[in-house]
N, C-alpha and C. Protein backbone atom coordinates (compact mmCIF):
# COMPACT_ATOMS: atom_id res chain seq x y z
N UNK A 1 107.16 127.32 105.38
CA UNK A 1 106.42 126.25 104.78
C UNK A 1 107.37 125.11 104.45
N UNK A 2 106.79 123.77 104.68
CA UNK A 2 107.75 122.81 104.27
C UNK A 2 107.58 122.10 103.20
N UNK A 3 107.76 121.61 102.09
CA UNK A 3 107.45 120.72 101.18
C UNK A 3 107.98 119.27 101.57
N UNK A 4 106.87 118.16 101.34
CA UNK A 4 107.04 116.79 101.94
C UNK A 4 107.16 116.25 100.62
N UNK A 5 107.87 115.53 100.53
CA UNK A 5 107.63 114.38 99.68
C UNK A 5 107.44 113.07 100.80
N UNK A 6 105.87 112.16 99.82
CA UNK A 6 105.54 111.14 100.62
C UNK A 6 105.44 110.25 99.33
N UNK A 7 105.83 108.89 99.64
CA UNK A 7 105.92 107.63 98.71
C UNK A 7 104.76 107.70 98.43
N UNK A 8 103.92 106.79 97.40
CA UNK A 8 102.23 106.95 96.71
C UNK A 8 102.67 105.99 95.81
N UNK A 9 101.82 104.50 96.33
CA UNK A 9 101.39 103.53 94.94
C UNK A 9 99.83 103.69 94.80
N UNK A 10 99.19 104.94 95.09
CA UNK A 10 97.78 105.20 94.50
C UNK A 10 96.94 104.64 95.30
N UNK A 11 97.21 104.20 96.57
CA UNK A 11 96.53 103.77 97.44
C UNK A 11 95.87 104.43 98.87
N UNK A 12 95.17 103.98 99.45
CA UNK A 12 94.61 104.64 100.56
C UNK A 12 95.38 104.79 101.75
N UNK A 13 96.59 103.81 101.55
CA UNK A 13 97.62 103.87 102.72
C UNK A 13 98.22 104.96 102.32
N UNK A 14 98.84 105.76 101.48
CA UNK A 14 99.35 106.69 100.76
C UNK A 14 98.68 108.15 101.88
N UNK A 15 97.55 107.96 101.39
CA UNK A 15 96.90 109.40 101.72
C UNK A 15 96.84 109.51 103.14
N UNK A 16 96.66 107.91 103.68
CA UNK A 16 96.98 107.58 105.50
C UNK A 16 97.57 108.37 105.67
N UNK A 17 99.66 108.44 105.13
CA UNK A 17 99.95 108.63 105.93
C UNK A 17 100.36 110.11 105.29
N UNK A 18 99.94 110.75 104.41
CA UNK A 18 99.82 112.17 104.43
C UNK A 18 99.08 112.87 105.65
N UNK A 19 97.84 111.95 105.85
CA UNK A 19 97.21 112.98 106.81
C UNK A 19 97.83 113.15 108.49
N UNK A 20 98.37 111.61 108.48
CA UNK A 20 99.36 111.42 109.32
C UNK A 20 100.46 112.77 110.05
N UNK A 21 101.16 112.94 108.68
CA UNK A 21 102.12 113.59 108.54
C UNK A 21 101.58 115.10 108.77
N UNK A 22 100.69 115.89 108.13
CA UNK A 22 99.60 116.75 108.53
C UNK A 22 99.88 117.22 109.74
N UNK A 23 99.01 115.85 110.69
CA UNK A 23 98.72 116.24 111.86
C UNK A 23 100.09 116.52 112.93
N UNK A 24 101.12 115.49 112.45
CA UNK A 24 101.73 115.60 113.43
C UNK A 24 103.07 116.35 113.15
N UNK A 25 102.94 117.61 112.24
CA UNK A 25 104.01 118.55 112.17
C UNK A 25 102.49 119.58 112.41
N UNK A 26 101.78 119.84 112.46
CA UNK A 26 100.76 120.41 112.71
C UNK A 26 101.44 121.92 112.13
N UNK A 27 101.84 122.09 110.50
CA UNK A 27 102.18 123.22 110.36
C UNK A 27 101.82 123.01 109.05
N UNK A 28 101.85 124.94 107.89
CA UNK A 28 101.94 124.71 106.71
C UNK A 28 102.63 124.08 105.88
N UNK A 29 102.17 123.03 105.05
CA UNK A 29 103.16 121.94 104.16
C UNK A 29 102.17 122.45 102.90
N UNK A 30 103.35 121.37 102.26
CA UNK A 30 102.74 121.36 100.36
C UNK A 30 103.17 120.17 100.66
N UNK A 31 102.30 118.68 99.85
CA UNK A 31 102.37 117.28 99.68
C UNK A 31 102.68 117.14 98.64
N UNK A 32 103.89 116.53 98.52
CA UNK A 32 104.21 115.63 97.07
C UNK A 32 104.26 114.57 97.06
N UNK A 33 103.03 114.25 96.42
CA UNK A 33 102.97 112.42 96.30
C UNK A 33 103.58 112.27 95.31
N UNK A 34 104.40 110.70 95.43
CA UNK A 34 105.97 110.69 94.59
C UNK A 34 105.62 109.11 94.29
N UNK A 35 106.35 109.10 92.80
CA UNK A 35 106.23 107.91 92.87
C UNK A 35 107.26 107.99 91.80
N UNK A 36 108.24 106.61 91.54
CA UNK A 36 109.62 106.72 90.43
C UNK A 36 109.43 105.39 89.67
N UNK A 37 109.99 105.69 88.41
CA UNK A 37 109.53 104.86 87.17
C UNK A 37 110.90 104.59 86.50
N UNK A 38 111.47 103.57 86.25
CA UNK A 38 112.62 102.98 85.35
C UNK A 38 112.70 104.19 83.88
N UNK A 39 113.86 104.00 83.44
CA UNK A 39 114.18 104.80 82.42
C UNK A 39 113.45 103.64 81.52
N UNK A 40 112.68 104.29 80.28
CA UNK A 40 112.83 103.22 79.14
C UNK A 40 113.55 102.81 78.57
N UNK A 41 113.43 101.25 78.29
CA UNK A 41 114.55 100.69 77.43
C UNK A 41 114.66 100.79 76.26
N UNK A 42 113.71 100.90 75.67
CA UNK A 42 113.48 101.49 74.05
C UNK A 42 112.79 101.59 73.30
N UNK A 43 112.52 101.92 71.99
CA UNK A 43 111.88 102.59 71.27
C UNK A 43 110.57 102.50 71.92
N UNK A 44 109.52 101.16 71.87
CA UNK A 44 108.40 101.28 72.26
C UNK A 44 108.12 101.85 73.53
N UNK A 45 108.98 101.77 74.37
CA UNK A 45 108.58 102.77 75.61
C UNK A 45 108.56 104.07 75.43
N UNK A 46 109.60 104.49 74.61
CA UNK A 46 109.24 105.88 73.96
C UNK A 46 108.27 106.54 73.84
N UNK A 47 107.21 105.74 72.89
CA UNK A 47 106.64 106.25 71.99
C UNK A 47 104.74 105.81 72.58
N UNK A 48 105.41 105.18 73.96
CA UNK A 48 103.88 105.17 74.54
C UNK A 48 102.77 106.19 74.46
N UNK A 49 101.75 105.60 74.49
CA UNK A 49 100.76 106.64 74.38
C UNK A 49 100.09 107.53 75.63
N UNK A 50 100.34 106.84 76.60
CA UNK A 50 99.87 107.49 77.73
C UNK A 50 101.30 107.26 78.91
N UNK A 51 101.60 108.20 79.97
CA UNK A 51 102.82 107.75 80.65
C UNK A 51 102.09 106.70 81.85
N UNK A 52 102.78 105.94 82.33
CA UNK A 52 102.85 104.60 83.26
C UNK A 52 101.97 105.27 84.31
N UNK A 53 101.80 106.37 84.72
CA UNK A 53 100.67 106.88 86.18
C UNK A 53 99.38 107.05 85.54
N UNK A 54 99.18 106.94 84.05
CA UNK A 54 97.52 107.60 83.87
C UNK A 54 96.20 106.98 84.25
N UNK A 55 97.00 105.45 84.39
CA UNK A 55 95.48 104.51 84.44
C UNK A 55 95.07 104.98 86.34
N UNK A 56 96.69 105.28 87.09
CA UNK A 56 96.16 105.54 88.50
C UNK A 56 95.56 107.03 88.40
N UNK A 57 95.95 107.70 87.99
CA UNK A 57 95.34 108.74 88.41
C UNK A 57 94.01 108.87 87.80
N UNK A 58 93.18 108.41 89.29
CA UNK A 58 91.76 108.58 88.44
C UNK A 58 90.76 109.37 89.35
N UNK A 59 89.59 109.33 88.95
CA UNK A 59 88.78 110.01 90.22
C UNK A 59 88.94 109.94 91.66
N UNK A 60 89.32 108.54 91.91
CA UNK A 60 89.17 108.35 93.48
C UNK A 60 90.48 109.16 94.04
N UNK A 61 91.52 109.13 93.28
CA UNK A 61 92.86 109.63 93.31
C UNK A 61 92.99 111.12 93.96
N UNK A 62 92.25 111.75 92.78
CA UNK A 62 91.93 112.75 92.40
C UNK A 62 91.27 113.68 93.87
N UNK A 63 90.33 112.74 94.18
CA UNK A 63 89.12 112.95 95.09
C UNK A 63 89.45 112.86 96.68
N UNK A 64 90.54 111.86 96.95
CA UNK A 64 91.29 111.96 97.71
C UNK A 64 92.38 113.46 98.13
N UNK A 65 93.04 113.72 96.91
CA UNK A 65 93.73 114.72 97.26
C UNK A 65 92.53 116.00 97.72
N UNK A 66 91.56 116.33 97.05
CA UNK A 66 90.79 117.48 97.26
C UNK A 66 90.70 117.33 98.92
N UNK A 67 90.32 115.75 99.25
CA UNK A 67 89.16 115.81 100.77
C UNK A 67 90.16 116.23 101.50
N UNK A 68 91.50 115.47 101.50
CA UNK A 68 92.79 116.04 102.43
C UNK A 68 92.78 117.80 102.27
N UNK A 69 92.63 118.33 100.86
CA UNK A 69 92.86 120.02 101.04
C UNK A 69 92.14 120.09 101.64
N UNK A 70 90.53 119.78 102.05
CA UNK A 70 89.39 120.24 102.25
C UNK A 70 89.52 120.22 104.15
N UNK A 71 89.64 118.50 103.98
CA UNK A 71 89.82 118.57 105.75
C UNK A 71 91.01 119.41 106.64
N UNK A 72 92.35 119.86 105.74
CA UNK A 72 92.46 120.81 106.11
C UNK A 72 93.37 122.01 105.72
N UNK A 73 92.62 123.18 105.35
CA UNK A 73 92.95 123.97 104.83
C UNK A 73 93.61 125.36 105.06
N UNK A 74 94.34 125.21 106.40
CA UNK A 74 94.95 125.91 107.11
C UNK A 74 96.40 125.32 107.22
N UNK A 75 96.34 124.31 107.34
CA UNK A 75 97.96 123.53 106.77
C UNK A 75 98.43 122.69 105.67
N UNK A 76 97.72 122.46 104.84
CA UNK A 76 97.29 121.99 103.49
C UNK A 76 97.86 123.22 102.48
N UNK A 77 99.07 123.31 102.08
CA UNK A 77 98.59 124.53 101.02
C UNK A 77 98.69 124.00 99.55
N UNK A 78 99.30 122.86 99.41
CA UNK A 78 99.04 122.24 98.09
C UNK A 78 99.55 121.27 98.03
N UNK A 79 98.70 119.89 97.75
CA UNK A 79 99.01 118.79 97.51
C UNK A 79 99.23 118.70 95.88
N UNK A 80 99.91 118.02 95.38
CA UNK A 80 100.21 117.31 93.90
C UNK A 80 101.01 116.03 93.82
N UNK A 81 101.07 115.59 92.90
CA UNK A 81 101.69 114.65 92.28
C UNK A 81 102.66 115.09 91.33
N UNK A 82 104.34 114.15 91.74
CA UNK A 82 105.07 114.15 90.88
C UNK A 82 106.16 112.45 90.72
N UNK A 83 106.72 112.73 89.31
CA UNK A 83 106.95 111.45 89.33
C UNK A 83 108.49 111.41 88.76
N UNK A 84 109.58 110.77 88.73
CA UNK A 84 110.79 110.58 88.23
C UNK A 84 110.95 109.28 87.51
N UNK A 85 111.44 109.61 86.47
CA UNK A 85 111.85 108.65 85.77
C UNK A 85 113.30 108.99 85.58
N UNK A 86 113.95 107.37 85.87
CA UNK A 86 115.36 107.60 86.13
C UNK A 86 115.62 106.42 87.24
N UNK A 87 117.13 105.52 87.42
CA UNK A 87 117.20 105.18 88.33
C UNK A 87 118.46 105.49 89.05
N UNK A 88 118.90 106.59 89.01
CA UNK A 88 120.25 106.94 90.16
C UNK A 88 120.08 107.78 91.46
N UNK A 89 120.94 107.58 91.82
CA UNK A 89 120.78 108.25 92.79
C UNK A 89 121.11 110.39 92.42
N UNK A 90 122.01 110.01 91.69
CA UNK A 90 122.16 112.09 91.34
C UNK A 90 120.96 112.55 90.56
N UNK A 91 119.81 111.57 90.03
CA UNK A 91 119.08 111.97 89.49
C UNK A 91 118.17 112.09 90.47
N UNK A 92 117.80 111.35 91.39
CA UNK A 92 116.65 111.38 92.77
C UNK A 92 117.23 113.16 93.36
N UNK A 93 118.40 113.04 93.63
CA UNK A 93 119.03 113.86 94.28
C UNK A 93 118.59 115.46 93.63
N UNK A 94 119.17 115.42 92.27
CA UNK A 94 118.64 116.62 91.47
C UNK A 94 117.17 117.04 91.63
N UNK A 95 116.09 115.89 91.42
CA UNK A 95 114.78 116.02 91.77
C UNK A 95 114.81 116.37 93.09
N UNK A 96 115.17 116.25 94.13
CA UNK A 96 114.71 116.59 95.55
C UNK A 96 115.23 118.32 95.72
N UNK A 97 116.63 118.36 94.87
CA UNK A 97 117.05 120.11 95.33
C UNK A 97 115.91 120.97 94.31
N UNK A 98 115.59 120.69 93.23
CA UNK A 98 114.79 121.20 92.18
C UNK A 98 113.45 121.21 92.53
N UNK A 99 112.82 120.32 93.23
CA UNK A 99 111.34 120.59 93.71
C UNK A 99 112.00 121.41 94.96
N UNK A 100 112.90 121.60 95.72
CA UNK A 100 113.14 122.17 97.22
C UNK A 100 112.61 121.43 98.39
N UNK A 101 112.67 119.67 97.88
CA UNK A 101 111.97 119.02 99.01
C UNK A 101 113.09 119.06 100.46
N UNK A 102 111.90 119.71 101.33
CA UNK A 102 112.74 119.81 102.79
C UNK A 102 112.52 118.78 103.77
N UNK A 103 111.42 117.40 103.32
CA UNK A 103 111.19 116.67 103.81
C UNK A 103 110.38 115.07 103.45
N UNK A 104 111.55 114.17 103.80
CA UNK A 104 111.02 112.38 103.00
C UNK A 104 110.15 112.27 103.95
N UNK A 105 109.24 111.47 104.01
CA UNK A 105 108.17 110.65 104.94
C UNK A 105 108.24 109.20 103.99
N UNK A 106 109.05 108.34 104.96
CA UNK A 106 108.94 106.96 104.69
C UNK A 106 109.28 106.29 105.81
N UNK A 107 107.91 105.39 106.70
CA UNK A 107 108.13 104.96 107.38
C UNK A 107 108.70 103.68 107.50
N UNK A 108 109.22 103.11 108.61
CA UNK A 108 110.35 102.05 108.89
C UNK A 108 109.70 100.76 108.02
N UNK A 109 108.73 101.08 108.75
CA UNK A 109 107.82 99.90 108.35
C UNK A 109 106.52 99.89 106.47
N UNK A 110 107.57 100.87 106.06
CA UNK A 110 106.90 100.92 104.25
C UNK A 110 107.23 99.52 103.93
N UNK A 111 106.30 99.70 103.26
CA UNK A 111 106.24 98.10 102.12
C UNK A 111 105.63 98.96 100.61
N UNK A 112 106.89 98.94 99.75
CA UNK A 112 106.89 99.28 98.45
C UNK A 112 105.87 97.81 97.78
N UNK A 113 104.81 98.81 97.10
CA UNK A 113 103.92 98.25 96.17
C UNK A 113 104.19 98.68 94.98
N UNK A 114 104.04 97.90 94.01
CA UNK A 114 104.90 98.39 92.45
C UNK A 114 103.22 98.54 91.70
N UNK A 115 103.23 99.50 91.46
CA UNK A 115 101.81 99.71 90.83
C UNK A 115 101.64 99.73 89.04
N UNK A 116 103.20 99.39 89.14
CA UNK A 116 103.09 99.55 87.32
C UNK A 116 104.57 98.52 86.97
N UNK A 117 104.16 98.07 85.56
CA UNK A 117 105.66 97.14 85.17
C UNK A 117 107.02 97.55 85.58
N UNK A 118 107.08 99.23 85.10
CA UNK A 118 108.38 100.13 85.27
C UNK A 118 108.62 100.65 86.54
N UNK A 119 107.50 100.59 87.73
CA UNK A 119 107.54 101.33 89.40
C UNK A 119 109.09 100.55 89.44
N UNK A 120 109.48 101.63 90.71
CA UNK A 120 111.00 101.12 91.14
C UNK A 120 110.63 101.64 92.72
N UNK A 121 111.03 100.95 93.67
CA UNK A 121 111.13 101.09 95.00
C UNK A 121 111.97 102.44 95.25
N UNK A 122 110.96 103.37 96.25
CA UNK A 122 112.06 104.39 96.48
C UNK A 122 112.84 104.47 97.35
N UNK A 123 112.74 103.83 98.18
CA UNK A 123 113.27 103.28 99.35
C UNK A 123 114.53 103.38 99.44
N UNK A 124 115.52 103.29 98.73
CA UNK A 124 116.95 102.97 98.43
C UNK A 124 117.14 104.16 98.31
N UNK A 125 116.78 105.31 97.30
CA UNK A 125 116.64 106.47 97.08
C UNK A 125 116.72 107.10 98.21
N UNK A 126 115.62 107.50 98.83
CA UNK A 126 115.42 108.23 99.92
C UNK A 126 116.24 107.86 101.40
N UNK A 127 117.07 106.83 101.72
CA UNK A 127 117.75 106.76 102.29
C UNK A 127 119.11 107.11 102.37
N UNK A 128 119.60 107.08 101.02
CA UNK A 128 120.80 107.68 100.67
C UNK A 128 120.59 109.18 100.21
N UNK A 129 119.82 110.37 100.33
CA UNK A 129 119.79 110.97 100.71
C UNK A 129 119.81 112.14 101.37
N UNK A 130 120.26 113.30 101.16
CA UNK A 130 120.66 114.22 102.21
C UNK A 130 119.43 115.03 102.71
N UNK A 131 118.32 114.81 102.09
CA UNK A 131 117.10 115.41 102.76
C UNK A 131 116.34 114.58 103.90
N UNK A 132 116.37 115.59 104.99
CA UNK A 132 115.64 115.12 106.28
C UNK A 132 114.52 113.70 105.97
N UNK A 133 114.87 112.83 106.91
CA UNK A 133 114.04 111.59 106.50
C UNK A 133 113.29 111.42 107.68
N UNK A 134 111.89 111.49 107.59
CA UNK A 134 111.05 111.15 108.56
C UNK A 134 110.76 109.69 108.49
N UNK A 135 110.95 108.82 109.62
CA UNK A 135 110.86 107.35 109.43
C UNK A 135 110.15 106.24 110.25
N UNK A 136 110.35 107.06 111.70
CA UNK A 136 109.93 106.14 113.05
C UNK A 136 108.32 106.92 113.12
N UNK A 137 107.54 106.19 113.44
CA UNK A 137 106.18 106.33 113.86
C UNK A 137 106.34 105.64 115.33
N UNK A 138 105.77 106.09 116.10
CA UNK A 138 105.28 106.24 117.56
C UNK A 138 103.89 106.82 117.83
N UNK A 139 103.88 106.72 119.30
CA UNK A 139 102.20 106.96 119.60
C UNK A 139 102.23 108.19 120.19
N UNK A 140 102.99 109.42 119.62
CA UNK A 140 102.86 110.73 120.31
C UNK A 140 102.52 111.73 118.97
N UNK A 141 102.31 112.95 119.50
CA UNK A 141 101.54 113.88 118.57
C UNK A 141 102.41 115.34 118.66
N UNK A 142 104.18 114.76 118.91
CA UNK A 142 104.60 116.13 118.82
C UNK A 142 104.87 116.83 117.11
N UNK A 143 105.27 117.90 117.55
CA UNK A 143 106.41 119.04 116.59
C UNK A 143 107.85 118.06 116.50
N UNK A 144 108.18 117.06 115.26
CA UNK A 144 109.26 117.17 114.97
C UNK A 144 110.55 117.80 115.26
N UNK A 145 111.88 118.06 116.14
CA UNK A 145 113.08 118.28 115.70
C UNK A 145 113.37 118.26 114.42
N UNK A 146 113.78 118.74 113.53
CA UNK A 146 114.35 119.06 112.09
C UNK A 146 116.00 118.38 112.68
N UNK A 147 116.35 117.60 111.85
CA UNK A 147 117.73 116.62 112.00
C UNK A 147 117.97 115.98 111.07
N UNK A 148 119.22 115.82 110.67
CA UNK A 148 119.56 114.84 109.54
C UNK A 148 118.09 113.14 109.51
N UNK A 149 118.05 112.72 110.43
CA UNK A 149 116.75 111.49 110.81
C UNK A 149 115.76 111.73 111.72
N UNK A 150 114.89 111.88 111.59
CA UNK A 150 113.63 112.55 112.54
C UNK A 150 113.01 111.54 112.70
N UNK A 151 113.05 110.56 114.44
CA UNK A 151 111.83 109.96 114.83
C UNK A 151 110.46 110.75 115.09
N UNK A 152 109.50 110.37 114.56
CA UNK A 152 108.39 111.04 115.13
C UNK A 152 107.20 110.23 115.43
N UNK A 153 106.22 110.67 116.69
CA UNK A 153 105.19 109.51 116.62
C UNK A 153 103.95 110.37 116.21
N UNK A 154 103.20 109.57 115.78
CA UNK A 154 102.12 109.54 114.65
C UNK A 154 100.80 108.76 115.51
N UNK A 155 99.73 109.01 115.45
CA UNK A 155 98.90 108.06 115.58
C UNK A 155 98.31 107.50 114.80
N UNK A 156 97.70 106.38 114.32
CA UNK A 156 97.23 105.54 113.33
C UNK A 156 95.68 106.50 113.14
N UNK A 157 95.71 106.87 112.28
CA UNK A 157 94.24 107.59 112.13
C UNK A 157 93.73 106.95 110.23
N UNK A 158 92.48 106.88 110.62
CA UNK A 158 91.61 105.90 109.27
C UNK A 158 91.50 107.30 108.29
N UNK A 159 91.33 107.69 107.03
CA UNK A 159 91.04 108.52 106.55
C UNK A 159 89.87 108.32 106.40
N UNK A 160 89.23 108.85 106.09
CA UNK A 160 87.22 109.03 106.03
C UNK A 160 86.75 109.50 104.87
N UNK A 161 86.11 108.41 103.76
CA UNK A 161 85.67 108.91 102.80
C UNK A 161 84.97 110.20 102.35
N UNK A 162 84.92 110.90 101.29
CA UNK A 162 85.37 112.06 101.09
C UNK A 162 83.24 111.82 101.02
């Protein structure tokens, strides 16, 4: 089984390219939708009342992850959400050996959306790196090579309301 981590500003492109990713390792995964948040600067960030992801995570969010288990549940074995707060790199790093992520999905062509005051681009993160980085999209539907950089092609597929 592989665990993915995939970038997520709570959007429908997000879950795109989970299903993306799905299809075209066509094997058992677990999805970690990821998203990284600035350290607070002080006291009042502290002492917030709710953390910086609550207003996204909402039904549609929510409802999304189920339809992906649902549509498919033979290589689907668990999607979730996780989030880092922190901006170094030994701290990204620690998070990636500690979840056991065996695989980035960020394509060439990501465009970081900051969905909150504190979002931080992961981009920088996940390139520096030592976990397999899936990056190139193409118009083929193989099995991945496992390699330090994995081109793979993908086809553009719409997700379909749940």
């Amino acid at each position: 089984m592989v665990n993915i981590l995939i970038p997520t500003d709570f959007s429908q492109a997000s879950f795109r390219l989970a299903e993306q990713t799905v299809k075209t390792l066509n094997q058992e995964v677990n999805i970690i939708l990821f998203h990284i948040y600035k350290m607070p600067n002080g006291i009042n960030d502290l002492i917030r009342k709710e953390p910086p992801y609550a207003a996204m995570m909402n039904d549609s969010f929510r409802q999304n992850c189920k339809y992906l288990k649902y549509k498919y549940p033979d290589l689907i074995k668990k999607i979730c959400f996780k989030y880092l707060t922190g901006n170094t790199q030994a701290v990204f790093n620690n998070f990636t050996e500690a979840n056991e992520i065996d695989m980035i999905v960020c394509p060439d062509n990501y465009v970081f959306t900051k969905s909150h005051q504190s979002s931080l681009n992961p981009v920088p993160f996940f390139k520096k790196s030592k976990v397999t980085l899936l990056s190139s999209f193409v118009n083929r539907m193989d099995k991945p090579a496992v390699k330090e950089e994995t081109n793979v092609a993908i086809a553009d597929v719409a997700l379909a309301s749940a």
